[in-house]
C-alpha atoms as a PDB file:
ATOM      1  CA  UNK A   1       0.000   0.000   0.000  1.00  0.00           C
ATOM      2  CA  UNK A   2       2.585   2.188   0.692  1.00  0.00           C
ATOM      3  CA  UNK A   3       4.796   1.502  -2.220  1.00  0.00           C
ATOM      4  CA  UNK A   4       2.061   2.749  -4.620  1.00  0.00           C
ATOM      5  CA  UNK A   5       1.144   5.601  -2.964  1.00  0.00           C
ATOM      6  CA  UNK A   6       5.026   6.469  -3.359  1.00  0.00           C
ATOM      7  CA  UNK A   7       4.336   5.792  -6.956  1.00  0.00           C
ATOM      8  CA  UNK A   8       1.924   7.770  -6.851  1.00  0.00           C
ATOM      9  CA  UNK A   9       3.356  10.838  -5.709  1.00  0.00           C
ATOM     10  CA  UNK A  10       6.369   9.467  -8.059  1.00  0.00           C
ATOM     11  CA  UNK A  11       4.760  10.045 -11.311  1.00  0.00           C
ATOM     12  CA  UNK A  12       2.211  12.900 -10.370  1.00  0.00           C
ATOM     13  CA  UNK A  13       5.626  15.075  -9.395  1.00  0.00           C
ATOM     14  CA  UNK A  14       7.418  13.639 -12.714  1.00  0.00           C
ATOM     15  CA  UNK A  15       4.261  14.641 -14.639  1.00  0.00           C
ATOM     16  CA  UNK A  16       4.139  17.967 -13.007  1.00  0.00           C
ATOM     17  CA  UNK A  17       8.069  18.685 -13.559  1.00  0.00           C
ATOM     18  CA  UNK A  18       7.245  17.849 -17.434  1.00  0.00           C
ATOM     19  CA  UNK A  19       4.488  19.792 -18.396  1.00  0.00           C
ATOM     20  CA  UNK A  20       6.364  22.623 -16.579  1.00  0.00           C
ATOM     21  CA  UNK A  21       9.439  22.302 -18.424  1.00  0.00           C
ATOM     22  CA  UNK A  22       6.874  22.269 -21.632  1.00  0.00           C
ATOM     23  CA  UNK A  23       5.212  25.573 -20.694  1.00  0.00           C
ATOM     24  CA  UNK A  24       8.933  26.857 -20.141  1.00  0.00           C
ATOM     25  CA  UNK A  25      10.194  25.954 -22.992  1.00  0.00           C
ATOM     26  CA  UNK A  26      10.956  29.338 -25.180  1.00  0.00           C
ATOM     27  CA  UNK A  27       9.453  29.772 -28.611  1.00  0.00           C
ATOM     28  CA  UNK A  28      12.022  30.530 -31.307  1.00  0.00           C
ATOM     29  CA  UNK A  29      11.531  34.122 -33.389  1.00  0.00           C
ATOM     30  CA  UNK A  30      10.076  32.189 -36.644  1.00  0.00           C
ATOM     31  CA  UNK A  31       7.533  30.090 -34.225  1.00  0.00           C
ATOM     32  CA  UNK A  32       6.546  34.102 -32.692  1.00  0.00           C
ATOM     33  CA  UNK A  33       6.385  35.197 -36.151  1.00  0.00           C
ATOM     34  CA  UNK A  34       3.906  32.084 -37.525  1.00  0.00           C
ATOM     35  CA  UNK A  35       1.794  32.049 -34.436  1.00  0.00           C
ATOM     36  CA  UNK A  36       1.110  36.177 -34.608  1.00  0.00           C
ATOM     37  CA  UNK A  37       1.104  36.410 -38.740  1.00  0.00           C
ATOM     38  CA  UNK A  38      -1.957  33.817 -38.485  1.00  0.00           C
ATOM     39  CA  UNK A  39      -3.504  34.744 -35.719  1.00  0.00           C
ATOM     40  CA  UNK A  40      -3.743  38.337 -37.461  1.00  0.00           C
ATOM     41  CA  UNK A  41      -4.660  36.771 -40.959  1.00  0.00           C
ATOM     42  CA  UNK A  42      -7.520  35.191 -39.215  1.00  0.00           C
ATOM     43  CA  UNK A  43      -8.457  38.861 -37.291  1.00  0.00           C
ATOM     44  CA  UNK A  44      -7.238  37.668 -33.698  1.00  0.00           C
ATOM     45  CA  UNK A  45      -5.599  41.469 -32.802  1.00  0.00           C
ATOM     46  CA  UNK A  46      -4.806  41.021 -29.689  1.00  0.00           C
ATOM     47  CA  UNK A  47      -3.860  37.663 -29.652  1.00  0.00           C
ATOM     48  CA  UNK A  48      -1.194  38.733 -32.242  1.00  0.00           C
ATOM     49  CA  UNK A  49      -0.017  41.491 -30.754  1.00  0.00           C
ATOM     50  CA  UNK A  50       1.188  39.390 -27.691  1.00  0.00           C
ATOM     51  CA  UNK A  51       2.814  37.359 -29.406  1.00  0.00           C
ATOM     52  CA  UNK A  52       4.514  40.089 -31.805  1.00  0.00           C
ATOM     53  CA  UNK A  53       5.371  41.643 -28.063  1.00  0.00           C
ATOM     54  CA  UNK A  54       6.830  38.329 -27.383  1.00  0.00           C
ATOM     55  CA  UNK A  55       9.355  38.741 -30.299  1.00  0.00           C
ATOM     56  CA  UNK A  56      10.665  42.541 -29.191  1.00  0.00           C
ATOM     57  CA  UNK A  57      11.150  41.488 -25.436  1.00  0.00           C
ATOM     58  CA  UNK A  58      12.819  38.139 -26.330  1.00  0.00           C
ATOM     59  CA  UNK A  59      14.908  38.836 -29.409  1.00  0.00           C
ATOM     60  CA  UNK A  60      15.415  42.620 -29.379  1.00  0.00           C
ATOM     61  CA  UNK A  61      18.635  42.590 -31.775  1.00  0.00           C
ATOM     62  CA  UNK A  62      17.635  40.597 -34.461  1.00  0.00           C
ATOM     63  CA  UNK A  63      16.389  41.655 -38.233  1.00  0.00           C
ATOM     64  CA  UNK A  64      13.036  40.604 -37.296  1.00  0.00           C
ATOM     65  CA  UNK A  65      12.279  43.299 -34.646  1.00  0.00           C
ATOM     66  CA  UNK A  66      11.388  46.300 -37.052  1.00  0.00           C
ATOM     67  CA  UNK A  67       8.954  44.386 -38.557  1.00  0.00           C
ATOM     68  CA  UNK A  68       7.122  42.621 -35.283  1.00  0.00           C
ATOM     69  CA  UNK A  69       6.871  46.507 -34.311  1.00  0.00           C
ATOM     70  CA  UNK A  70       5.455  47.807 -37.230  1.00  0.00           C
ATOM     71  CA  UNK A  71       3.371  44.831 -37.493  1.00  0.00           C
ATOM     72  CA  UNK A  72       1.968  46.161 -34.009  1.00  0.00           C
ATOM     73  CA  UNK A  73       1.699  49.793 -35.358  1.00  0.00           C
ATOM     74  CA  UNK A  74      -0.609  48.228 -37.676  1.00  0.00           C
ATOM     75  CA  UNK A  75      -3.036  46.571 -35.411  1.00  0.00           C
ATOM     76  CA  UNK A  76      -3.379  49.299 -33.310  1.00  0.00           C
ATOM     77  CA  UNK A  77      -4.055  51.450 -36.378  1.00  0.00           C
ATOM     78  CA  UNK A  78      -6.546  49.307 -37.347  1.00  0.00           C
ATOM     79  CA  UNK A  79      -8.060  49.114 -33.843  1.00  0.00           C
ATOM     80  CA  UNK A  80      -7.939  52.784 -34.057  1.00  0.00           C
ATOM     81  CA  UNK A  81      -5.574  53.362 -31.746  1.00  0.00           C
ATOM     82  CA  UNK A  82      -3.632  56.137 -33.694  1.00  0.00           C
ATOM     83  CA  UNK A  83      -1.226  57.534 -30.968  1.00  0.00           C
ATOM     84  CA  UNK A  84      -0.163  54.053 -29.963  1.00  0.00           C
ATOM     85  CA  UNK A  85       0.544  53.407 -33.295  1.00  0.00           C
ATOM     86  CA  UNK A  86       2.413  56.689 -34.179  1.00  0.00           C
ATOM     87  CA  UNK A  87       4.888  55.604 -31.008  1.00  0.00           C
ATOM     88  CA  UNK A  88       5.794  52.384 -31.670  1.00  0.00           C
ATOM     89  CA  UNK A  89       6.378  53.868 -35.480  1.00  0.00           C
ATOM     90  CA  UNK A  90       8.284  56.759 -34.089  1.00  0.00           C
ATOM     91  CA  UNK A  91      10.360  53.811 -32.069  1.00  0.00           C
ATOM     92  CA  UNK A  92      10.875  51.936 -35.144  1.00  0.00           C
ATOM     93  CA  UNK A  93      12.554  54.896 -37.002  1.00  0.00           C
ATOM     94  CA  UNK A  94      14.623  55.868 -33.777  1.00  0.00           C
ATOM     95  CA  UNK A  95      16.426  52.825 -33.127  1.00  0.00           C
ATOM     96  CA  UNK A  96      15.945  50.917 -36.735  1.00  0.00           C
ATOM     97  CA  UNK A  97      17.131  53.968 -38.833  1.00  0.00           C
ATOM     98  CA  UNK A  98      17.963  51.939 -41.984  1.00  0.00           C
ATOM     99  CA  UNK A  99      14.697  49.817 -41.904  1.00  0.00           C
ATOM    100  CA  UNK A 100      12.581  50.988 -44.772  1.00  0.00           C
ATOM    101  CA  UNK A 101       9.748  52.309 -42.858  1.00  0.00           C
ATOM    102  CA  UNK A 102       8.142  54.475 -45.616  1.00  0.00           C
ATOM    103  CA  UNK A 103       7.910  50.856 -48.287  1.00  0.00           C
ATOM    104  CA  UNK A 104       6.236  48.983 -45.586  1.00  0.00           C
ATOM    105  CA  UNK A 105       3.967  51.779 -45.518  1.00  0.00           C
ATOM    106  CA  UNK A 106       3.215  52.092 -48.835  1.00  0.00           C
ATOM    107  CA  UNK A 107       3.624  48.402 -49.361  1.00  0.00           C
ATOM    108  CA  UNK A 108       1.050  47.468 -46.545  1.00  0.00           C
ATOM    109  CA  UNK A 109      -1.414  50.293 -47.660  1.00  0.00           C
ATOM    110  CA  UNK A 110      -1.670  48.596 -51.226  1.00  0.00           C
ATOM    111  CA  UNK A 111      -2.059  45.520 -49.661  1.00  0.00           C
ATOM    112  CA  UNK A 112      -4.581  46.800 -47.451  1.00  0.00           C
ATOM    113  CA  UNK A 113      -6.859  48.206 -50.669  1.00  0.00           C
ATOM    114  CA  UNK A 114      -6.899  44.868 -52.574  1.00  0.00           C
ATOM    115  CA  UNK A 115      -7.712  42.866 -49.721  1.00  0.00           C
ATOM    116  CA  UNK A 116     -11.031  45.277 -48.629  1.00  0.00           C
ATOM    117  CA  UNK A 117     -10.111  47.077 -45.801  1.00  0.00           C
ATOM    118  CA  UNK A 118     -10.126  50.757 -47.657  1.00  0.00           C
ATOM    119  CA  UNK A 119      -9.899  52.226 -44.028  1.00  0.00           C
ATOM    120  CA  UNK A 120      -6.695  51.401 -43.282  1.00  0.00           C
ATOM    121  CA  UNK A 121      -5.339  51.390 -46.295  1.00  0.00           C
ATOM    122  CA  UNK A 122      -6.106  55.598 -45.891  1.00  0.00           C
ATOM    123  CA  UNK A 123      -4.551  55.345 -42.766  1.00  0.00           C
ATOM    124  CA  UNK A 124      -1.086  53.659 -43.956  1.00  0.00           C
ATOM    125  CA  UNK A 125      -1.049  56.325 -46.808  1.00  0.00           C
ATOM    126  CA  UNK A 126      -1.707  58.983 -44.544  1.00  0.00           C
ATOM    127  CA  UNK A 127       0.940  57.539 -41.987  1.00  0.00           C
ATOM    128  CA  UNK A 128       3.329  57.684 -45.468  1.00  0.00           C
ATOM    129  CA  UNK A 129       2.806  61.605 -45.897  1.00  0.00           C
ATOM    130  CA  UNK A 130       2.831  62.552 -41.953  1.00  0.00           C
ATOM    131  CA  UNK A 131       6.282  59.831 -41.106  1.00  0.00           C
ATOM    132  CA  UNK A 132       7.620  61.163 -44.590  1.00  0.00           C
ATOM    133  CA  UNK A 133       6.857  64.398 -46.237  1.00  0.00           C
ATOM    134  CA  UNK A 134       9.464  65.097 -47.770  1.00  0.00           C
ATOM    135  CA  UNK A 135       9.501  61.474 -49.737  1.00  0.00           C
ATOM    136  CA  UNK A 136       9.257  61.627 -53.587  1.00  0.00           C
ATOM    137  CA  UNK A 137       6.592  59.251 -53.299  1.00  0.00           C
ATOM    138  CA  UNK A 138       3.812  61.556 -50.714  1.00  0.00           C
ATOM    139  CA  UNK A 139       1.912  62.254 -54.109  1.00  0.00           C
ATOM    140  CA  UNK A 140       1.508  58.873 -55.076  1.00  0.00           C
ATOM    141  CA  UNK A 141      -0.246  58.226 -51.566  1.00  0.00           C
ATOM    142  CA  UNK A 142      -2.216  61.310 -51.755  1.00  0.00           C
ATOM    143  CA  UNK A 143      -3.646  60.070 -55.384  1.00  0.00           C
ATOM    144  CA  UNK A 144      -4.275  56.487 -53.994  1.00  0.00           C
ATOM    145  CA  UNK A 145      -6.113  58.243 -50.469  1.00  0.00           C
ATOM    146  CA  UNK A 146      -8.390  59.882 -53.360  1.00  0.00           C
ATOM    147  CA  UNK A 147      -8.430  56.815 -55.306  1.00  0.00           C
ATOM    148  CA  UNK A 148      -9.689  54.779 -52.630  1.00  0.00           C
ATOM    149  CA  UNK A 149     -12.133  56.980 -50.943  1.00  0.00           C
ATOM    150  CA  UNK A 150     -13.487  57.583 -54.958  1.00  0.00           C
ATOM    151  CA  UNK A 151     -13.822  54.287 -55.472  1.00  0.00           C
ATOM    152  CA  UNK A 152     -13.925  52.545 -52.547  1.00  0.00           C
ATOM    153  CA  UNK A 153     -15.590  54.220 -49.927  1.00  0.00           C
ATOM    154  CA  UNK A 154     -17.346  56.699 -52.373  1.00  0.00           C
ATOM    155  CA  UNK A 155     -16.812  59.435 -50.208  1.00  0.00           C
ATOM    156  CA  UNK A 156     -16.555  62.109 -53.000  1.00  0.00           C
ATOM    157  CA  UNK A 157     -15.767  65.364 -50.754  1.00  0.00           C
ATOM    158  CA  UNK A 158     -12.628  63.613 -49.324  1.00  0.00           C
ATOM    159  CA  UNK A 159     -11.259  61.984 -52.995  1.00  0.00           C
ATOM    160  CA  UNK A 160     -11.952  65.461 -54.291  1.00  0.00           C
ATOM    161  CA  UNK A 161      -9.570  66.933 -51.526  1.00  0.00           C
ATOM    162  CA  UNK A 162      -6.977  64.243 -52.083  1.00  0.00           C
ATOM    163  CA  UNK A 163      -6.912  64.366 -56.076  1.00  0.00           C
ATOM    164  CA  UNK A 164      -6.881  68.399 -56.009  1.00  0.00           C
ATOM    165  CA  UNK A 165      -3.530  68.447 -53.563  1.00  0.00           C
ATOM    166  CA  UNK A 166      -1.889  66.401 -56.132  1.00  0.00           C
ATOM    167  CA  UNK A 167      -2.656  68.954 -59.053  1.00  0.00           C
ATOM    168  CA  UNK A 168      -2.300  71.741 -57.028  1.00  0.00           C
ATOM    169  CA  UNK A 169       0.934  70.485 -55.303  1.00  0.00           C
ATOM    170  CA  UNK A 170       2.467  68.136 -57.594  1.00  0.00           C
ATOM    171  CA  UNK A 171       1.410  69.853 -61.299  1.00  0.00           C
ATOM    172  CA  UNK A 172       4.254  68.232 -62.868  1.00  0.00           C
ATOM    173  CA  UNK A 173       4.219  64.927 -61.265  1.00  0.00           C
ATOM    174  CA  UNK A 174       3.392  61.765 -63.962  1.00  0.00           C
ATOM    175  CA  UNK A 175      -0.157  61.577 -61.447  1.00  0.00           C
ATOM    176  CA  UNK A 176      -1.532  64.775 -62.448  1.00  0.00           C
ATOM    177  CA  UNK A 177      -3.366  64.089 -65.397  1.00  0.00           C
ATOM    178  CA  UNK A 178      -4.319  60.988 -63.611  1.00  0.00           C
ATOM    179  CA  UNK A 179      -5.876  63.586 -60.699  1.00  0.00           C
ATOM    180  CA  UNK A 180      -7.650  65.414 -63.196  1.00  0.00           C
ATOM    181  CA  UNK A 181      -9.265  63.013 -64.875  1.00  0.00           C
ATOM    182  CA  UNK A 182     -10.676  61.690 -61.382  1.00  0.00           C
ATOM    183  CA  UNK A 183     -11.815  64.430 -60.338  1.00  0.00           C
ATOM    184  CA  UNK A 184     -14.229  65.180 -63.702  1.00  0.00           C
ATOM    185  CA  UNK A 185     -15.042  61.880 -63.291  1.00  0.00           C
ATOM    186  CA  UNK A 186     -15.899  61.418 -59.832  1.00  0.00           C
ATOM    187  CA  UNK A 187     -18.995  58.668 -59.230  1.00  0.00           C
ATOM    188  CA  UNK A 188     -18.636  57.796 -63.205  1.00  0.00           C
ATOM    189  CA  UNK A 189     -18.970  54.112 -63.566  1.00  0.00           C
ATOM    190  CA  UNK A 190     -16.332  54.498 -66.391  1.00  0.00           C
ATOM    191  CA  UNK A 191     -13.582  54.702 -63.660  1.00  0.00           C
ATOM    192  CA  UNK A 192     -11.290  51.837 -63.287  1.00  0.00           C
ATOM    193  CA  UNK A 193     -12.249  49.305 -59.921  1.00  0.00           C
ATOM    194  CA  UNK A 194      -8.352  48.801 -59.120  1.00  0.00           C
ATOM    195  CA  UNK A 195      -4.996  50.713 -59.517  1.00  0.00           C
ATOM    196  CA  UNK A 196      -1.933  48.458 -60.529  1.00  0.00           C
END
């Protein structure tokens, strides 16, 4: 009797010491990254952003910690948390200088429009001219804001605005004619449904 309750107790503190050692047991950076880039796919915010967390406070000098932040600037944009977002950008460009903040930007804006969420999309453009106004690109994201909220959103004061800063800003730029023609054709079913 007493040499299987010492069994007992045995295996139950074996057991225990395992799945301990299990739950210890530290994720690498490419597990972090697959467990938060599906959990976002599938629309599981904060879920993600722990786990993108995860990567910055366990592997703060490796390649992959620009992008776990701006992946984080992201949700919160889209969770409309705009002056979380603009720190953690702000913290990207401070200590990741050469990371190319104003592509993933752009990059993730386009993305954004394709894949139906014309909301942030505007916002990732917008974050382009604020983080960036000086790039050679801010015109391209001003026509695309108008583009978007033309076509998109059909929210013809706001395209109007956009299209008009890049004629009245950028006259020379190879958008302008582009502009123009959007804005004599704004709510005309003869505009196209997707920019390439």
């Amino acid at each position: 009797m007493k040499v299987n309750t010492y069994i007992k107790i045995v295996l139950i503190l074996l057991s225990f010491s395992i799945s301990i050692n299990s739950c210890t047991k530290k994720k690498t950076e490419k597990q972090l990254f697959t467990e938060a880039d599906s959990l976002l796919a599938v629309g599981e915010h904060q879920a993600a952003l722990k786990a993108y967390r995860e990567i910055v406070k366990l592997y703060p000098q490796t390649p992959g910690v620009p992008k776990a932040l701006f992946l984080m600037g992201i949700i919160y944009l889209d969770n409309s948390k705009d002056e979380k977002a603009k720190e953690v950008f702000k913290k990207i460009l401070k200590e990741n200088p050469d990371y190319d903040l104003e592509k993933e930007f752009y990059d993730f804006a386009q993305e954004s429009q394709n894949s139906g969420k014309p909301e942030l999309a505007i916002d990732l453009y917008q974050q382009t001219i604020d983080f960036f106004p000086e790039s050679s690109n801010k015109y391209k994201a001003l026509f695309l804001t108008g583009f978007v909220y033309s076509e998109q959103l059909q929210d013809y004061d706001k395209a109007k605005e956009a299209y008009q800063k890049v004629m009245d800003y950028y006259p020379d730029c190879d958008l302008a004619d582009d502009a123009k023609f959007m804005l004599e054709n704004l709510g005309s079913d003869s505009l196209p449904k997707e920019v390439k």
